[in-house]
N, C-alpha and C. Protein backbone atom coordinates (compact mmCIF):
# COMPACT_ATOMS: atom_id res chain seq x y z
N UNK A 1 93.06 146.91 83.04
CA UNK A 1 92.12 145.83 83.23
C UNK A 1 92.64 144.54 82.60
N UNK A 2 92.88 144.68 81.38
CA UNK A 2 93.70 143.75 80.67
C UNK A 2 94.92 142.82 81.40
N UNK A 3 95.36 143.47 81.88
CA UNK A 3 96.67 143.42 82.94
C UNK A 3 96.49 142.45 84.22
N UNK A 4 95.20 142.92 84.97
CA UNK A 4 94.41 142.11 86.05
C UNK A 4 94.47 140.95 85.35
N UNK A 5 93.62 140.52 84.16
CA UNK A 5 92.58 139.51 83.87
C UNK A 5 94.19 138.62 83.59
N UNK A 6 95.30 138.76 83.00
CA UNK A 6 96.70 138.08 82.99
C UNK A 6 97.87 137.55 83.81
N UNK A 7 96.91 138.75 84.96
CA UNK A 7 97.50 137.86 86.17
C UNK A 7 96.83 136.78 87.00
N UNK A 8 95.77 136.98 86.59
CA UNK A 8 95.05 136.11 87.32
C UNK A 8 94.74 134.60 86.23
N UNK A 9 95.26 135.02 85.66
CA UNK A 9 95.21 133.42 84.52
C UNK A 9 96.59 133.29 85.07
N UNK A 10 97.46 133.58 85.02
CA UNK A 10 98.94 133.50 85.61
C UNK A 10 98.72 132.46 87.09
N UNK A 11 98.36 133.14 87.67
CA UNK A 11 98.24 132.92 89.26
C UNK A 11 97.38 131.64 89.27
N UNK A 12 96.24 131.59 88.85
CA UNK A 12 95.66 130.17 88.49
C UNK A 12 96.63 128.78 87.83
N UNK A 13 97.10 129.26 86.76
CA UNK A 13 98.17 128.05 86.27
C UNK A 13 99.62 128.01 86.99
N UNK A 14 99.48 128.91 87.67
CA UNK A 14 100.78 128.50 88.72
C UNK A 14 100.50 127.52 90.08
N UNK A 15 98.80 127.84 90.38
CA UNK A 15 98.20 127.10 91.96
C UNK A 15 97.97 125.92 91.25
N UNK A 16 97.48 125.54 89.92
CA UNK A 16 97.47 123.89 89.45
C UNK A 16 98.80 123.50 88.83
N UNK A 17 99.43 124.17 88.54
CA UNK A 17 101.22 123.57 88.88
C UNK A 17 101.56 122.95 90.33
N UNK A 18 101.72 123.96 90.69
CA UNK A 18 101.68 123.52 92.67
C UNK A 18 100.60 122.27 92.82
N UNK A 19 99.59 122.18 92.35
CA UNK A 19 98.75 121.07 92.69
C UNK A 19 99.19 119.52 92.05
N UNK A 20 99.44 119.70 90.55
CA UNK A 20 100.19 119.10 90.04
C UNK A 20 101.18 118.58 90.34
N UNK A 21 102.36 119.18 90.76
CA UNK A 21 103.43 118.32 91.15
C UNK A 21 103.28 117.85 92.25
N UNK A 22 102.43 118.37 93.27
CA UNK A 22 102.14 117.43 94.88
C UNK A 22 101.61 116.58 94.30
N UNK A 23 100.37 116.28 93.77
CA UNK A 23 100.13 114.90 93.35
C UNK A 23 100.87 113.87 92.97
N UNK A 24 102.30 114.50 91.75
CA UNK A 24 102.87 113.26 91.26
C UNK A 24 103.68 113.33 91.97
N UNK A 25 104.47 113.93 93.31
CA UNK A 25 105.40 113.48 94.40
C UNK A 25 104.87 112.96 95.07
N UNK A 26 103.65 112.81 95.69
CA UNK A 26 102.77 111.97 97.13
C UNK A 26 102.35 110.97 96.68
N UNK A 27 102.36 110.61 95.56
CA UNK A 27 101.96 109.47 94.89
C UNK A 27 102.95 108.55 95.50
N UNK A 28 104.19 108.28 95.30
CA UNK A 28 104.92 107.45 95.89
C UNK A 28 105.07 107.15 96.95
N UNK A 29 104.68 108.30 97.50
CA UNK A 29 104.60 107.97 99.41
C UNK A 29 103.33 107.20 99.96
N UNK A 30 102.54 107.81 99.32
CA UNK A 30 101.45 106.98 99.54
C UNK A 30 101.56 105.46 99.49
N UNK A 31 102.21 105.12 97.99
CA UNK A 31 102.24 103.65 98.19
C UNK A 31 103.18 103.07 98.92
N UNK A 32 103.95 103.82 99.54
CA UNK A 32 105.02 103.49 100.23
C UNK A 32 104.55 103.28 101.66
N UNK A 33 103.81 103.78 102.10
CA UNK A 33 102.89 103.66 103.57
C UNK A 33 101.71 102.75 103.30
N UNK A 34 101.32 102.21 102.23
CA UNK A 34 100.09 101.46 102.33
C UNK A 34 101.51 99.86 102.17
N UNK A 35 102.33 100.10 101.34
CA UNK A 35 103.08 98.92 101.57
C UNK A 35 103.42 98.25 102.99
N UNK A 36 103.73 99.44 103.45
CA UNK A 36 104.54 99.16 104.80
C UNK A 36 102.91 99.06 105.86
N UNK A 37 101.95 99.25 105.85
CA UNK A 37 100.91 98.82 107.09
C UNK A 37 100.41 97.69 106.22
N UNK A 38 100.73 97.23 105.28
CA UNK A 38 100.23 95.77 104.74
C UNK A 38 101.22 95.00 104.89
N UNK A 39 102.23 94.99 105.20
CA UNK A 39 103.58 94.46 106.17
C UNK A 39 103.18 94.31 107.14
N UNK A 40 102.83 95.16 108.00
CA UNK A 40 102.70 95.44 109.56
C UNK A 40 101.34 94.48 109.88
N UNK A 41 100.25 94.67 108.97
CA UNK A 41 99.54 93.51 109.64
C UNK A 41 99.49 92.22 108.63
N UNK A 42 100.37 91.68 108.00
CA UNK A 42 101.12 90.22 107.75
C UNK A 42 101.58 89.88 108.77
N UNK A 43 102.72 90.99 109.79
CA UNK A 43 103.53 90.50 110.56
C UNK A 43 102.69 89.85 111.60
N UNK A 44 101.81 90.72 112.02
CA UNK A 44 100.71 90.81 113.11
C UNK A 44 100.11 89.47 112.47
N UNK A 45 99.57 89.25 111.66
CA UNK A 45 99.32 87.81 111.21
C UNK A 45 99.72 86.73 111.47
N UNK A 46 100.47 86.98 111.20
CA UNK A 46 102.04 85.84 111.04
C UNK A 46 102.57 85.43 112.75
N UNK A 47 102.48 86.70 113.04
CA UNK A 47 102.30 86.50 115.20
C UNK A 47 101.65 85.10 115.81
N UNK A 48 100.57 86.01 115.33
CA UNK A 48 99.08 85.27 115.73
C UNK A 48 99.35 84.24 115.50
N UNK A 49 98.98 83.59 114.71
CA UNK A 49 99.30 82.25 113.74
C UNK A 49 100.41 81.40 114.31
N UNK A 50 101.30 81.91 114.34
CA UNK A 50 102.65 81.53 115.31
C UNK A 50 102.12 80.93 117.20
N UNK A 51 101.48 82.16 117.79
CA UNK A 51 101.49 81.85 119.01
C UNK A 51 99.97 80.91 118.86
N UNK A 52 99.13 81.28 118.22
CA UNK A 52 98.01 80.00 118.21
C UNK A 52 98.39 78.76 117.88
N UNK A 53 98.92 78.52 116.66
CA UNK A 53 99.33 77.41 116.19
C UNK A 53 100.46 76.42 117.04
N UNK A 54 100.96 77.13 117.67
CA UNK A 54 102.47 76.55 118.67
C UNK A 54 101.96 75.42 119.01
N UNK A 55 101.31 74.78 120.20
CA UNK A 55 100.63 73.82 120.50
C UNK A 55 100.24 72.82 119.60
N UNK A 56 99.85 73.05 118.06
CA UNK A 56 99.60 72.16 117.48
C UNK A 56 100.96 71.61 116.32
N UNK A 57 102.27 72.73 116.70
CA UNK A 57 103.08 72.15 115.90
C UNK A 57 103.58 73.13 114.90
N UNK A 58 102.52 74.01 114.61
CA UNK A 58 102.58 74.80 113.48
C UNK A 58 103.24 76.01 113.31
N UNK A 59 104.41 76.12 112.74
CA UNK A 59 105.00 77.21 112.91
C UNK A 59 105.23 77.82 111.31
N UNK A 60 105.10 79.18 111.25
CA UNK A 60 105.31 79.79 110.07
C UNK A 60 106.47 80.58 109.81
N UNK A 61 107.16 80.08 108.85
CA UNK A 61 108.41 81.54 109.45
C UNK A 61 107.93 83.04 108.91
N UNK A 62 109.39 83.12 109.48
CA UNK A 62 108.76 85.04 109.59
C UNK A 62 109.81 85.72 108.73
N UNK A 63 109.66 85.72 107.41
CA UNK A 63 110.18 86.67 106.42
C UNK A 63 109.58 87.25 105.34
N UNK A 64 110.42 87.59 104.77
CA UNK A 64 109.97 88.99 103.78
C UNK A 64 108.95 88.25 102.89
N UNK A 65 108.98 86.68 102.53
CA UNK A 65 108.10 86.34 101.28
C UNK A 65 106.74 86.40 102.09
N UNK A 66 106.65 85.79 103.28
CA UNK A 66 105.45 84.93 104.19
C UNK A 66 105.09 86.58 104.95
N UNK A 67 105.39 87.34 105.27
CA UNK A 67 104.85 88.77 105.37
C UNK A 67 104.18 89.62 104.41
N UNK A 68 105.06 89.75 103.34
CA UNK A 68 104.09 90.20 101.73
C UNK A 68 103.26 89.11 101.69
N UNK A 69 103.18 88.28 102.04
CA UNK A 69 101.57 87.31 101.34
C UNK A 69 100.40 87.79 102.40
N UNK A 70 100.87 87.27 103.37
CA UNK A 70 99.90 87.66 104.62
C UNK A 70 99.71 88.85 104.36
N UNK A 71 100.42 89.83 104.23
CA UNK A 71 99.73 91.35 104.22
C UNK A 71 99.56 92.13 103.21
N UNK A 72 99.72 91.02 102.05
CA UNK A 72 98.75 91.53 100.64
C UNK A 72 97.45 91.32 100.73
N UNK A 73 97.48 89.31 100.72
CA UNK A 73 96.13 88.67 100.93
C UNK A 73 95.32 89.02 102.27
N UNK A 74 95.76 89.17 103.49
CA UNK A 74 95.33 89.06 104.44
C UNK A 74 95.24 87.45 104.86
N UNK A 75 93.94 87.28 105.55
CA UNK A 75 93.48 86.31 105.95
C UNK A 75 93.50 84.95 105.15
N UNK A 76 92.73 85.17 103.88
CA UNK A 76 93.04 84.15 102.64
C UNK A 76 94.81 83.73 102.25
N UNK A 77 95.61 85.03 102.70
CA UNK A 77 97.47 84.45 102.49
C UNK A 77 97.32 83.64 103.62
N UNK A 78 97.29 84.01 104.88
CA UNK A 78 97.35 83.35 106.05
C UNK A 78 97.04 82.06 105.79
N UNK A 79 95.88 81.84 105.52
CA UNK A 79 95.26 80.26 104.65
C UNK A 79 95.90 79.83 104.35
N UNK A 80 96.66 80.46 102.70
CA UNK A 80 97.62 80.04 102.09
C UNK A 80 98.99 79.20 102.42
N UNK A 81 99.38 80.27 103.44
CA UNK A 81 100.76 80.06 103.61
C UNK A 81 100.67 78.62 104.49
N UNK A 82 99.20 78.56 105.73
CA UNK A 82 99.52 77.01 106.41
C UNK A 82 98.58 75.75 105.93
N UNK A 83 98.46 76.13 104.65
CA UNK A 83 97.98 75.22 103.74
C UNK A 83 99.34 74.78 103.45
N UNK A 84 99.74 75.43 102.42
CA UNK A 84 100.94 75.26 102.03
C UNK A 84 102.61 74.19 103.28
N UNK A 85 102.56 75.00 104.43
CA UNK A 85 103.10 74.36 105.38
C UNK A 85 102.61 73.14 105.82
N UNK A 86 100.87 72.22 105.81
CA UNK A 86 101.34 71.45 106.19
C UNK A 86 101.25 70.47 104.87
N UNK A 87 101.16 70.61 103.71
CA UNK A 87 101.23 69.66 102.65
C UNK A 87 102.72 69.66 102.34
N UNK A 88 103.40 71.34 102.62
CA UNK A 88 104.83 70.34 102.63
C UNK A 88 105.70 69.72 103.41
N UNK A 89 104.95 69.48 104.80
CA UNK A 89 105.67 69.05 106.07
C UNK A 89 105.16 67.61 105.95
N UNK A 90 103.87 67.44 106.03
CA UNK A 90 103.10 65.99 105.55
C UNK A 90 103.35 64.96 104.95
């Protein structure tokens, strides 16, 4: 009986080991995929903005700084960034 009750404390701290280390390996992935679709809609931002704005002049470029803003901030970077463009074109 003794024997049972040691494996099964065994078997328990081995399934929250296993639980344990998936957590601290998916951890990185995770932020690694929320990075990259907060990229993806900067870019998508940054599109938009581009093909609306054309007509009036306004163009944003399209790199790594003006993508991380847009798709940290969202909408408020977007702001940002053609705030910023026309006070320094102005």
């Amino acid at each position: 009986m003794e024997y049972n009750v040691q494996l099964l404390f065994a078997a328990l701290f081995l399934v929250f080991l296993v639980y344990l280390t998936g957590r601290i390996l998916l951890k990185p992935l995770r932020l690694l995929f929320k990075l990259m679709y907060n990229s993806l809609i900067g870019l998508i931002l940054l599109w938009a903005a581009n093909l609306l704005g054309g007509g009036l002049g306004l163009y944003l470029p399209v790199n790594w700084v003006t993508v991380a803003i847009a798709g940290f901030l969202g909408i408020p970077g977007l702001i940002f960034l053609i705030l910023m463009y026309v006070l320094m074109s102005g």
